[in-house]
Protein backbone atom coordinates (compact mmCIF):
# COMPACT_ATOMS: atom_id res chain seq x y z
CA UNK A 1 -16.57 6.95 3.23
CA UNK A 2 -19.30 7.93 5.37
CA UNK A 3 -21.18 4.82 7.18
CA UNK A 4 -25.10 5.52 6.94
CA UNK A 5 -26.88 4.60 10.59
CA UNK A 6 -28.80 1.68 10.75
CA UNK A 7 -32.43 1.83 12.46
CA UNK A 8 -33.80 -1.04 13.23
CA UNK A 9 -37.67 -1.20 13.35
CA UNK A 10 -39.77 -3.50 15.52
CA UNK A 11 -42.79 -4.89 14.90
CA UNK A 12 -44.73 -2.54 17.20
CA UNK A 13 -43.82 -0.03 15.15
CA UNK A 14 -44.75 -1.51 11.97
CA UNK A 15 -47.86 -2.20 13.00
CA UNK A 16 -48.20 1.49 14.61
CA UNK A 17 -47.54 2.53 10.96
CA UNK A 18 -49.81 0.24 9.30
CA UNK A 19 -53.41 0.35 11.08
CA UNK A 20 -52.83 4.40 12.74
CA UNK A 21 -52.40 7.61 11.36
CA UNK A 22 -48.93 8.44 13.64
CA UNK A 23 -47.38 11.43 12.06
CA UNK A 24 -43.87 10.22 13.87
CA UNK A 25 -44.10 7.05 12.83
CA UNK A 26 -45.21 8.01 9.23
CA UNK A 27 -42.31 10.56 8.88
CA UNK A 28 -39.78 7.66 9.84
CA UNK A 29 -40.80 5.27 6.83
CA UNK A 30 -41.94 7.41 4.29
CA UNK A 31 -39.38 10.18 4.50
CA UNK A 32 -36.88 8.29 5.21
CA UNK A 33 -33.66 9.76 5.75
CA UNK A 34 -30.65 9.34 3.32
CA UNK A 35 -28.81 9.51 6.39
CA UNK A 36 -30.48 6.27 7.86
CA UNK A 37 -30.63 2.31 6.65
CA UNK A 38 -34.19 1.35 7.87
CA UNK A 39 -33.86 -2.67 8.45
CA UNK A 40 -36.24 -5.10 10.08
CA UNK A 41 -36.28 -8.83 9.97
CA UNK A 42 -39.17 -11.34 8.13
CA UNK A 43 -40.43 -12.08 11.51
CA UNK A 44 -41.05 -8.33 12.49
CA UNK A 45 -43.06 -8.35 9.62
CA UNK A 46 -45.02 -11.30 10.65
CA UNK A 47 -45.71 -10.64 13.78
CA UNK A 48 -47.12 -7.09 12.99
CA UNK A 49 -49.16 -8.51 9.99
CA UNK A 50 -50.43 -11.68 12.15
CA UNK A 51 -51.64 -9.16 15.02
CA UNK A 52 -54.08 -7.34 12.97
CA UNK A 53 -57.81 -7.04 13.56
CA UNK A 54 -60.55 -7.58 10.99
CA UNK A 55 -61.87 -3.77 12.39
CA UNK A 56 -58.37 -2.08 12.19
CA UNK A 57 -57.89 0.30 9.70
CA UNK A 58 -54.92 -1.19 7.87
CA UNK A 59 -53.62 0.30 5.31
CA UNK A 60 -51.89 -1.68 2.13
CA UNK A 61 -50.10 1.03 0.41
CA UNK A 62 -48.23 1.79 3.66
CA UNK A 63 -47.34 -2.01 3.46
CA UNK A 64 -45.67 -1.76 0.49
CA UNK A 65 -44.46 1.70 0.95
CA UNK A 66 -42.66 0.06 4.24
CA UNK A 67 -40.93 -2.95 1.77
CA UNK A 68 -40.02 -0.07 -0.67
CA UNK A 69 -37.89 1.24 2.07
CA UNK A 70 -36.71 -0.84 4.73
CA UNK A 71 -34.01 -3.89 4.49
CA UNK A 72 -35.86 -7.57 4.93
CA UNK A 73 -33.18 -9.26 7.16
CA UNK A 74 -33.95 -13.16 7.71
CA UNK A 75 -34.41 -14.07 11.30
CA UNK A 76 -33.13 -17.58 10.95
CA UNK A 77 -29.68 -16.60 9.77
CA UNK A 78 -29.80 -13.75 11.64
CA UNK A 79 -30.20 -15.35 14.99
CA UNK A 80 -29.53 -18.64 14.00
CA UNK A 81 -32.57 -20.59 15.20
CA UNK A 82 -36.01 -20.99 13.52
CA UNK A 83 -38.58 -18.35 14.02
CA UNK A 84 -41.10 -18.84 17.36
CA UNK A 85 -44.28 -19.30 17.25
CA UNK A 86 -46.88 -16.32 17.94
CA UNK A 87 -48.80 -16.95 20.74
CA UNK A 88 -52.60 -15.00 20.98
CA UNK A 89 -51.17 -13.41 24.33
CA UNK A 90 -48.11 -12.12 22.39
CA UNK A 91 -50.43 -10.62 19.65
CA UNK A 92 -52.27 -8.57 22.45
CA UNK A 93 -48.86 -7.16 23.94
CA UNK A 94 -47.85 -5.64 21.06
CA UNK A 95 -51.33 -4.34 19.96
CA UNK A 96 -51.15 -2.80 23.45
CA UNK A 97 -47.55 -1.55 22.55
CA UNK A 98 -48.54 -0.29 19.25
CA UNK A 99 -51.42 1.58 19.93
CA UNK A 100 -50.27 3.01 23.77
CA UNK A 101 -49.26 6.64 22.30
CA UNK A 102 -52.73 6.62 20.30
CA UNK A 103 -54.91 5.94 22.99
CA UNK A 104 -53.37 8.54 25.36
CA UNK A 105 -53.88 10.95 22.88
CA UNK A 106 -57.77 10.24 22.05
């Protein structure tokens, strides 16, 4: 039996995928492979959702295009400790992360 790969997706590039148009990143999740297990944890999720901005243009049927296709793994059982807290600071870094490839195009 042939083992499908797993791809584990960040929340940097959720977030990418929810607020930009990034053809890349909207290939990944909505044609997703049959050869690839998309998975991300509860607190990837949260931390893309908590960083964004009343002005972004975020888009809800991504959203739930992304939970149609990717694996929910629980952080706390995952890495056995309860999930941090997100710090304002933290929420900046990966807005910076997230929309890097954007700006350099613009």
């Amino acid at each position: 039996m042939n083992q499908k790969q797993k791809y584990f997706i960040k929340a940097e590039k959720i977030l990418k995928y929810i607020i930009t148009d990034d053809d890349e990143t909207d290939t990944l999740i909505m044609c997703k492979s049959s050869e690839i297990d998309l998975v991300t944890s509860d607190y990837d999720i949260y931390k893309a959702l908590a960083s964004v901005k009343p002005y972004d243009n975020f888009k809800l049927n991504k959203l739930a295009k992304f939970f149609e296709v990717a694996e929910i793994i629980s952080y706390k059982e995952k890495m056995r400790k309860e999930k941090p807290i997100l710090k304002e600071n933290d929420v900046e870094e990966l807005r910076k992360l997230a929309l890097e490839k954007n700006n350099n195009q613009s």
